[in-house]
Protein backbone atom coordinates (compact mmCIF):
# COMPACT_ATOMS: atom_id res chain seq x y z
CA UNK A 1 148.55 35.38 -45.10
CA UNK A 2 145.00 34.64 -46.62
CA UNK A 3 142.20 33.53 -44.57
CA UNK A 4 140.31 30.34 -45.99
CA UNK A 5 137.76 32.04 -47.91
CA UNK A 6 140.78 33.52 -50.21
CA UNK A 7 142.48 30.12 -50.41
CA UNK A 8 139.26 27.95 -51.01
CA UNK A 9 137.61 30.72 -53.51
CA UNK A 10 141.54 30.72 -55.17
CA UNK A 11 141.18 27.13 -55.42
CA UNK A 12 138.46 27.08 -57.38
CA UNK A 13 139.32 29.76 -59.64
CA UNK A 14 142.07 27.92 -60.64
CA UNK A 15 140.30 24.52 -61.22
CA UNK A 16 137.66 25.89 -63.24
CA UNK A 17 140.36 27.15 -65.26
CA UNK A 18 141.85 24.26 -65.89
CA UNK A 19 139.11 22.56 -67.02
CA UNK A 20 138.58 24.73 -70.04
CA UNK A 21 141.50 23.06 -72.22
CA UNK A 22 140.84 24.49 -74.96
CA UNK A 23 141.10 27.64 -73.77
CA UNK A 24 144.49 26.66 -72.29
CA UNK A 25 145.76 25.54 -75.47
CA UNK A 26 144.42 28.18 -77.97
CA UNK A 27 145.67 30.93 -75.85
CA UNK A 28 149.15 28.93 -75.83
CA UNK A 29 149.12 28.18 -79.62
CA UNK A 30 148.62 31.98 -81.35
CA UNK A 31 152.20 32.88 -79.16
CA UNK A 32 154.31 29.91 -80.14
CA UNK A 33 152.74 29.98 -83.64
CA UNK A 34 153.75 33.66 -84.16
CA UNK A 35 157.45 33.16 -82.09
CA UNK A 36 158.07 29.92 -84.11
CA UNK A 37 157.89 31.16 -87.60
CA UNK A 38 160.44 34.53 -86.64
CA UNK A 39 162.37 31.77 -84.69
CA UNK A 40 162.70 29.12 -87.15
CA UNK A 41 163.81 31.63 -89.87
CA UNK A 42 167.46 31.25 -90.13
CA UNK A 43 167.72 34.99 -89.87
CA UNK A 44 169.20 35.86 -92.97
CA UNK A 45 167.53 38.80 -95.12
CA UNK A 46 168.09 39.31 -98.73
CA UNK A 47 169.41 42.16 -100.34
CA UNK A 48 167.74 44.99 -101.24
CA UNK A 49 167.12 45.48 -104.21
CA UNK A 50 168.43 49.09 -106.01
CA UNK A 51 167.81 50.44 -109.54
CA UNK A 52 170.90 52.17 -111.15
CA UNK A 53 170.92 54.52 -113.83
CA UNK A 54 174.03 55.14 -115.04
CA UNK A 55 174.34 58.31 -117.34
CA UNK A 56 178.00 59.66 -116.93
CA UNK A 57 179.95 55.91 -117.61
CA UNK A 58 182.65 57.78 -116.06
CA UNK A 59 185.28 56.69 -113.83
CA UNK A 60 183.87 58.43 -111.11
CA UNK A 61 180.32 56.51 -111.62
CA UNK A 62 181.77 53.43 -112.11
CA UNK A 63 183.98 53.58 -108.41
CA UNK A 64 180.63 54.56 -106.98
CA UNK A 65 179.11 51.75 -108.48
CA UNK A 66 181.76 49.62 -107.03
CA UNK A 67 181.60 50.98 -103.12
CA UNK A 68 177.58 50.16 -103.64
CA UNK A 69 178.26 46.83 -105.11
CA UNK A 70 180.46 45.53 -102.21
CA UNK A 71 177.87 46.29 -99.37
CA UNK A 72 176.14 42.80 -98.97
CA UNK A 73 173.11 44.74 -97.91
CA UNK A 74 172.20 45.93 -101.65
CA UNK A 75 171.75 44.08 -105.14
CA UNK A 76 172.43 46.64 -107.42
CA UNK A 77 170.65 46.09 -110.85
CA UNK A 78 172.33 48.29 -113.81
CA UNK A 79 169.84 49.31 -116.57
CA UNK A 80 168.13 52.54 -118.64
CA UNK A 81 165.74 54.61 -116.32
CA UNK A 82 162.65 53.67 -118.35
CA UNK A 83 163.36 50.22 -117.67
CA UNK A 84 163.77 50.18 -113.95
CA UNK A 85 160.96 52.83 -113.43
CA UNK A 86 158.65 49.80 -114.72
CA UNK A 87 160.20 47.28 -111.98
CA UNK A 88 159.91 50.42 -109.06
CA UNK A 89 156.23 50.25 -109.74
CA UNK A 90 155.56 46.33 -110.45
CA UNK A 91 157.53 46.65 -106.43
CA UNK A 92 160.87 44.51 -107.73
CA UNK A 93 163.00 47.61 -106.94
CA UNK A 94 162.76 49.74 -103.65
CA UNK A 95 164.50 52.94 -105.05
CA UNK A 96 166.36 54.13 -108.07
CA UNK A 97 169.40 56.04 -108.53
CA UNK A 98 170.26 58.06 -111.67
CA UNK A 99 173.90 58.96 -112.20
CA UNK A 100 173.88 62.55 -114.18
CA UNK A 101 176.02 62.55 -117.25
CA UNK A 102 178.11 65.33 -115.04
CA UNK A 103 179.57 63.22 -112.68
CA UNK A 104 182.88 62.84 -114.56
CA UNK A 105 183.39 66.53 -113.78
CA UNK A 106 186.57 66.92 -111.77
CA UNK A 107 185.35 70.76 -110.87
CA UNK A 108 184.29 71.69 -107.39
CA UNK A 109 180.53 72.11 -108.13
CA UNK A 110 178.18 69.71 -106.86
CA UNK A 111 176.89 66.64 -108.34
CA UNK A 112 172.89 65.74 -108.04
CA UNK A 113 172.10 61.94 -108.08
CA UNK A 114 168.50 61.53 -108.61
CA UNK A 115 166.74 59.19 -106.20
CA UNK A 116 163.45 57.80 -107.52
CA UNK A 117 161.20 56.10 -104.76
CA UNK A 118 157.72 54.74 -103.66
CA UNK A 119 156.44 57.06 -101.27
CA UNK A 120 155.36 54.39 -99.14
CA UNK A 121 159.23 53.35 -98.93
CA UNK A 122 160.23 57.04 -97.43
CA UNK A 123 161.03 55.87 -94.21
CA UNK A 124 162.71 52.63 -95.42
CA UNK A 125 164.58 55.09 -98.05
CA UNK A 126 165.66 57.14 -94.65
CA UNK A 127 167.02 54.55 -93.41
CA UNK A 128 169.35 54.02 -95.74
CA UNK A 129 170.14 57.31 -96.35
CA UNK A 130 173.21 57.60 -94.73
CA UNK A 131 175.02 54.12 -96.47
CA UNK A 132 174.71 56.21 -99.57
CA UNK A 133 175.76 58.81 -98.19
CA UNK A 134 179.10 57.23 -96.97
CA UNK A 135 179.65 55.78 -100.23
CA UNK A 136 179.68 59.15 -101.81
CA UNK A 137 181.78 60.86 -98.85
CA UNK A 138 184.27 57.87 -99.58
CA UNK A 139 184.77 58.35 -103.28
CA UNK A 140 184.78 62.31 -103.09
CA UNK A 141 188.14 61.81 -100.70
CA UNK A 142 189.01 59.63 -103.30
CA UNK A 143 189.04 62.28 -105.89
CA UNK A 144 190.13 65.27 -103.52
CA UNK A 145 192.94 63.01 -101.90
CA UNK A 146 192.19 64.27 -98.33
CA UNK A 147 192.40 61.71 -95.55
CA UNK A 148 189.72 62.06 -92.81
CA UNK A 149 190.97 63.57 -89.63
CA UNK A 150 189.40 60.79 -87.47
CA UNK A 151 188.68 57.00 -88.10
CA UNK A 152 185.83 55.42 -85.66
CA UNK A 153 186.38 51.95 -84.92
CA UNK A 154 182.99 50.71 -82.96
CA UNK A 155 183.32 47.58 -80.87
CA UNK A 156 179.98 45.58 -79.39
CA UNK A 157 181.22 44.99 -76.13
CA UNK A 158 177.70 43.28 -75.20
CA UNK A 159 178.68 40.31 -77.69
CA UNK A 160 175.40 39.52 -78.37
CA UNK A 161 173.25 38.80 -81.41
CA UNK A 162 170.09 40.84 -81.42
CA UNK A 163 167.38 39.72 -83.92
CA UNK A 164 163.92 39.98 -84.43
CA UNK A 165 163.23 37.33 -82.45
CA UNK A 166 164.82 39.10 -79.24
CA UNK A 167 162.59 42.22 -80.40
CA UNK A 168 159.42 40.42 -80.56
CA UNK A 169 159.27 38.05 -77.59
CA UNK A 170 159.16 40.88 -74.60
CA UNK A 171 156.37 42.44 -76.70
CA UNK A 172 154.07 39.15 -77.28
CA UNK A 173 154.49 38.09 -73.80
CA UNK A 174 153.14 41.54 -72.92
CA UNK A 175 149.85 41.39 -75.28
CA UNK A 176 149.80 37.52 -74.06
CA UNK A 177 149.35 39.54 -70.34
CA UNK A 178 147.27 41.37 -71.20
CA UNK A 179 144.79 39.59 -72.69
CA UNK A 180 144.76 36.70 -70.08
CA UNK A 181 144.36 39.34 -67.53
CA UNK A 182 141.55 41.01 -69.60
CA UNK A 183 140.08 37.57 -70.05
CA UNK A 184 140.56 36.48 -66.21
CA UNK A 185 138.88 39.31 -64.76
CA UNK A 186 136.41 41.36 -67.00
CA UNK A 187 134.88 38.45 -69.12
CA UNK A 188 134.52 36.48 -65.04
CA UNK A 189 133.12 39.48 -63.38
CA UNK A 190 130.24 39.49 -66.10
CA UNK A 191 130.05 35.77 -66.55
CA UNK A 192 129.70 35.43 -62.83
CA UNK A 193 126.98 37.80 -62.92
CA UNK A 194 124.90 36.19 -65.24
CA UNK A 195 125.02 32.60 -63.67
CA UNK A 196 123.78 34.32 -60.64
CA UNK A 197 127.39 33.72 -59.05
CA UNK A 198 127.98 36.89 -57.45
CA UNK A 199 124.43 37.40 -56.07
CA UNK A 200 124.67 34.35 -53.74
CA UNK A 201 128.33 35.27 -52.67
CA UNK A 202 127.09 38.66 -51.68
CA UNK A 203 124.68 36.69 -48.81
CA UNK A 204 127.42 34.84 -47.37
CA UNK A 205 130.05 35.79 -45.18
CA UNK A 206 132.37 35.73 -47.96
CA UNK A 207 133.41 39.67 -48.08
CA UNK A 208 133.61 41.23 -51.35
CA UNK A 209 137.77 42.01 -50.99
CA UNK A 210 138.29 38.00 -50.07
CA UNK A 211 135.93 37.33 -54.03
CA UNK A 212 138.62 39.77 -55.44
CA UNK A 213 142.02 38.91 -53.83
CA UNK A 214 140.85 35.40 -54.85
CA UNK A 215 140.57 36.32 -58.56
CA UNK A 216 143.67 38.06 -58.06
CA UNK A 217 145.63 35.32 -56.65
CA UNK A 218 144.17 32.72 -59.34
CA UNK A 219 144.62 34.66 -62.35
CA UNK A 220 148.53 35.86 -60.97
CA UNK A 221 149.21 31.91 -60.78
CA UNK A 222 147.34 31.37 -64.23
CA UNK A 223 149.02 34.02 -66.15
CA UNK A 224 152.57 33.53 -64.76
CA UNK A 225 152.25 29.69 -65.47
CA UNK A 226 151.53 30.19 -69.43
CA UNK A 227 154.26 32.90 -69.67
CA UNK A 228 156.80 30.59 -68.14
CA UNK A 229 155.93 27.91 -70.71
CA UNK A 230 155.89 30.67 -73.80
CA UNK A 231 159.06 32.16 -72.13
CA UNK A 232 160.69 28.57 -71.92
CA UNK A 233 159.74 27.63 -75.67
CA UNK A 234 161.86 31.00 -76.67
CA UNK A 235 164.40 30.43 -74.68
CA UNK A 236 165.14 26.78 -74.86
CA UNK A 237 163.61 26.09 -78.53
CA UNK A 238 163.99 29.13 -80.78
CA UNK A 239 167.71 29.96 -78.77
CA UNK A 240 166.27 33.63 -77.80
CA UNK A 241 168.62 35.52 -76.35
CA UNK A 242 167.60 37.83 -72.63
CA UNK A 243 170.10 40.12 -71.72
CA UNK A 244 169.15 41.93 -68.53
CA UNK A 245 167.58 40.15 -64.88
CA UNK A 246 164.76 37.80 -65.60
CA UNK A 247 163.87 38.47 -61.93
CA UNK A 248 163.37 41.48 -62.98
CA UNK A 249 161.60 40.69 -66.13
CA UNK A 250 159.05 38.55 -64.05
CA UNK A 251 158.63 41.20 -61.53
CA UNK A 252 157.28 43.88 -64.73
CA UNK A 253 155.38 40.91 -65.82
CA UNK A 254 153.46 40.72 -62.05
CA UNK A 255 153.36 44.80 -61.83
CA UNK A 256 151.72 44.33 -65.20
CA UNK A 257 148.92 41.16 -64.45
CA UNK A 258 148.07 43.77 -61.69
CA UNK A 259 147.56 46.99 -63.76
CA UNK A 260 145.60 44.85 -66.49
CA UNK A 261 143.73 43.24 -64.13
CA UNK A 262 142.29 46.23 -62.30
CA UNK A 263 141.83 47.18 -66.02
CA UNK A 264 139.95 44.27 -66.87
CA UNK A 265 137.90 44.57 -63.64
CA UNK A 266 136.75 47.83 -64.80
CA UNK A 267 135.47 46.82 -68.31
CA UNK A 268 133.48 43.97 -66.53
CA UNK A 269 131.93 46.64 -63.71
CA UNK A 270 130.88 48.89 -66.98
CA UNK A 271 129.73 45.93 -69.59
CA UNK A 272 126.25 44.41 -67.95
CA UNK A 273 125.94 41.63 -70.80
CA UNK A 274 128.59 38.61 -71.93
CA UNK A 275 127.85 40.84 -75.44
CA UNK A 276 129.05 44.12 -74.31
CA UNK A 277 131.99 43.27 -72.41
CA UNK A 278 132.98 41.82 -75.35
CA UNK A 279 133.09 44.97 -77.22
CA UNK A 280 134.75 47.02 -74.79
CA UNK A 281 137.39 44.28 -74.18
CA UNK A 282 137.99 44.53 -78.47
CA UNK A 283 137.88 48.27 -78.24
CA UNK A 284 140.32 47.91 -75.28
CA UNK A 285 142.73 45.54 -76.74
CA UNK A 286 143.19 45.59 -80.61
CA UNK A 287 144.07 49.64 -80.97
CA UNK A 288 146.63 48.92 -78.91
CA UNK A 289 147.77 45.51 -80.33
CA UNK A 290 148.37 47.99 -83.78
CA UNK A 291 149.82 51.11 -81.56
CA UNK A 292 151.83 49.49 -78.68
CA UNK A 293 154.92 48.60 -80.31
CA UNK A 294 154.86 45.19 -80.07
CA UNK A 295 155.87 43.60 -83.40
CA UNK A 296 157.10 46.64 -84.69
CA UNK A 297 159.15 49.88 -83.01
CA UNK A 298 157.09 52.78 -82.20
CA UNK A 299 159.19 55.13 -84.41
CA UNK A 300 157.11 53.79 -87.79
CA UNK A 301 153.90 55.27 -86.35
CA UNK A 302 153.02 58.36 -87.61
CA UNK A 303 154.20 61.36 -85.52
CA UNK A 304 150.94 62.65 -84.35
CA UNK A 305 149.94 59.07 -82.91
CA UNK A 306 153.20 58.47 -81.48
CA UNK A 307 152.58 60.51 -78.21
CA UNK A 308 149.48 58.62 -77.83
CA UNK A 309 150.87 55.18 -78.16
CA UNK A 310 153.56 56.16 -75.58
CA UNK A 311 151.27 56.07 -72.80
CA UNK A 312 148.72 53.08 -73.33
CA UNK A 313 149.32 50.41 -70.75
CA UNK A 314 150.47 47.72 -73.29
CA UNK A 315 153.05 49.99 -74.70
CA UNK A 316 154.37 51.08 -71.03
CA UNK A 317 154.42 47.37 -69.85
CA UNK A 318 156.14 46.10 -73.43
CA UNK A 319 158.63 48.61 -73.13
CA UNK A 320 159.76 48.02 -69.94
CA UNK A 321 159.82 44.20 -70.53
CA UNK A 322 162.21 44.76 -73.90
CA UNK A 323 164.49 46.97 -71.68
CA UNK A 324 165.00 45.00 -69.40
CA UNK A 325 165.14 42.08 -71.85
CA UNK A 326 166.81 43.28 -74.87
CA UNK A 327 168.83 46.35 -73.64
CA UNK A 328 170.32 45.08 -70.13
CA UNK A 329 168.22 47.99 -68.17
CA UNK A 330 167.95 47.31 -63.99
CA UNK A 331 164.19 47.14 -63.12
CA UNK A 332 164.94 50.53 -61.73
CA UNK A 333 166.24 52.09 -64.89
CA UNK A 334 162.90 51.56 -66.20
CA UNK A 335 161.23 54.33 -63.99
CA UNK A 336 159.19 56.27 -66.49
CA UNK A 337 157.51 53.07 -67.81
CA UNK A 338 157.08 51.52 -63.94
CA UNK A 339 155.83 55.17 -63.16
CA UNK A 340 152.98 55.13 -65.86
CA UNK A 341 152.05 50.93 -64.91
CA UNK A 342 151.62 52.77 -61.62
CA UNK A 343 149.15 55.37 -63.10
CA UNK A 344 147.13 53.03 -65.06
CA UNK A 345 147.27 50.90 -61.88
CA UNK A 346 145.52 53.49 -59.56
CA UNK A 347 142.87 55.05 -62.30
CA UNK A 348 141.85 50.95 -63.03
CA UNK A 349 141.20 50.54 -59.14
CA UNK A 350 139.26 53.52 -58.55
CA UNK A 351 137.31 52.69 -61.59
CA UNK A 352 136.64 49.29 -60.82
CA UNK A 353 135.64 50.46 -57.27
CA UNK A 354 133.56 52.85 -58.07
CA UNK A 355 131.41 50.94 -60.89
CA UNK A 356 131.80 47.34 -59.03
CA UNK A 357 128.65 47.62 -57.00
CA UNK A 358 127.40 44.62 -55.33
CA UNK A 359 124.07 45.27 -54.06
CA UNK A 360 123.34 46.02 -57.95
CA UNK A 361 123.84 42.33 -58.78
CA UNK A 362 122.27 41.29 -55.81
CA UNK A 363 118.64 42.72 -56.38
């Protein structure tokens, strides 16, 4: 398939990676640090903490109080408003409700419970929204004595236990990618310009496409082979759970080493100096390391940046890894993201073609 010049230059790649142990094992430690301490956790939250203001002492407040009380996901903590406003802004509380003194009224008018909340905690407080919401649907049937018309009984037929954990992993191996791709191919191109590297390849009868395919090939190997161990340490270690085809999970992961590395190729035609490419790999890499989605969903960005983040590379390849990984999707359910890998695939080739110019690093 390759002629020797691929397979010797491959060669090489490979073993002057793997004499740089440390880089092997800082680039393996950040991952399993990060995946250990989510893993490790036994996976049980506390409660939330809730403020309650009880002004009406009625029958009606004190039911409500009850239906609150019995979900395990709140600790309810019963006190005067003044109090409580004190622990809302010391942070011991996330929100506070206030019981009017009205709420004993049997009438049909409508009864205002005053919510009282940081307003860095809105979309937290949205969240939760609709628990308290059921909680006061529940005791207002109570009172009316009308019986809903339908009763929704929800069964997981997956039967499986999604965590954290499960969330994270798809996206860490995907910034783990990237960055070894970055790494394997933009930092080399410029490195192997300044030793002089790629000016005495460009004399001998090594063609430029057999210098990349090598990379290529070397990197693909490199990558895939620290993934597998990060991948087995989740799997076997922290009991992650995958879902969908880790075939196809590995063949994302390859569709993605190529789109990063054409990437990475690109930053290293652009940056001339070991200092520059350096820059543009940060400016690359750490926006989207805050915008992808990887240790948290997309839906906490703001709205305006969300539209953004839906196209970078990272996010595209992390998505498709945690459908396939977390939700069960067929390689081929995850179109739209493969579609887009495909798009940043093409624009990082014709960049890299068009600014990797070897008789520039020749004269």
């Amino acid at each position: 398939m390759f002629r020797s010049p691929r397979l010797y230059l491959t060669k090489v790649f490979i073993q002057i990676f793997l004499r740089n142990r440390q880089y092997i094992f800082f680039s393996l430690l950040l991952p399993i640090v990060i995946l250990g301490i989510v893993g490790l956790n036994d996976g049980e939250s506390n409660p939330i903490e809730i403020g309650l203001v009880d002004n009406s002492s009625s029958v009606i407040s004190e039911n409500f109080k009850t239906k609150l009380s019995a979900n395990h996901l709140f600790n309810i903590v019963e006190s005067d408003e003044e109090t409580l406003r004190k622990e809302l802004i010391k942070g011991d509380l996330m929100l506070i409700l206030v019981i009017p003194e009205d709420m004993e009224s049997h009438d049909q008018t409508t009864t205002n419970i005053k919510l009282l909340v940081d307003k860095s905690q809105i979309q937290f407080i949205e969240s939760i929204k609709p628990i308290l919401n059921q909680a006061l649907l529940n005791i207002e049937r109570e009172i009316t004595k009308e019986e809903a018309m339908f009763d929704l009984t929800i069964e997981d037929v997956k039967s499986r236990s999604q965590n954290y954990l499960d969330f994270l992993l798809p996206g860490i191996m995907a910034f783990m990618l990237m960055n070894l791709s970055i790494a394997g191919s933009g930092f080399n191109v410029v490195e192997f310009r300044r030793k002089g590297i790629l000016k005495r390849l460009f004399v001998t009868p090594i063609k430029p496409i057999d210098f990349v395919s090598a990379i290529v090939v070397a990197r693909m190997i490199i990558v895939l082979g620290q993934l597998t161990a990060i991948f087995g340490f989740a799997l076997l270690i922290l009991d992650a759970h995958i879902v969908g085809s880790i075939m196809h999970l590995y063949l994302v992961i390859i569709i993605g080493i190529l789109m990063f590395l054409t990437l990475g190729f690109s930053i290293g035609s652009l940056a001339k100096t070991q200092e520059s490419v350096g820059i543009l790999a940060s400016i690359f890499i750490y926006p989207q390391l805050v915008m992808s989605g990887v240790f948290f969903p997309l839906e906490t960005l703001p709205e305006y940046i969300q539209p953004i983040a839906k196209v970078l590379p990272l996010t595209l390849v992390a998505n498709a890894m945690r459908s396939i990984a977390s939700d069960g999707l067929t390689l081929f359910q995850t179109y739209l993201d493969l579609l887009g890998i495909g798009i940043w695939l093409v624009i990082g080739t014709l960049v890299s073609t068009k600014l990797f110019v070897w008789k520039e690093v020749a004269g």
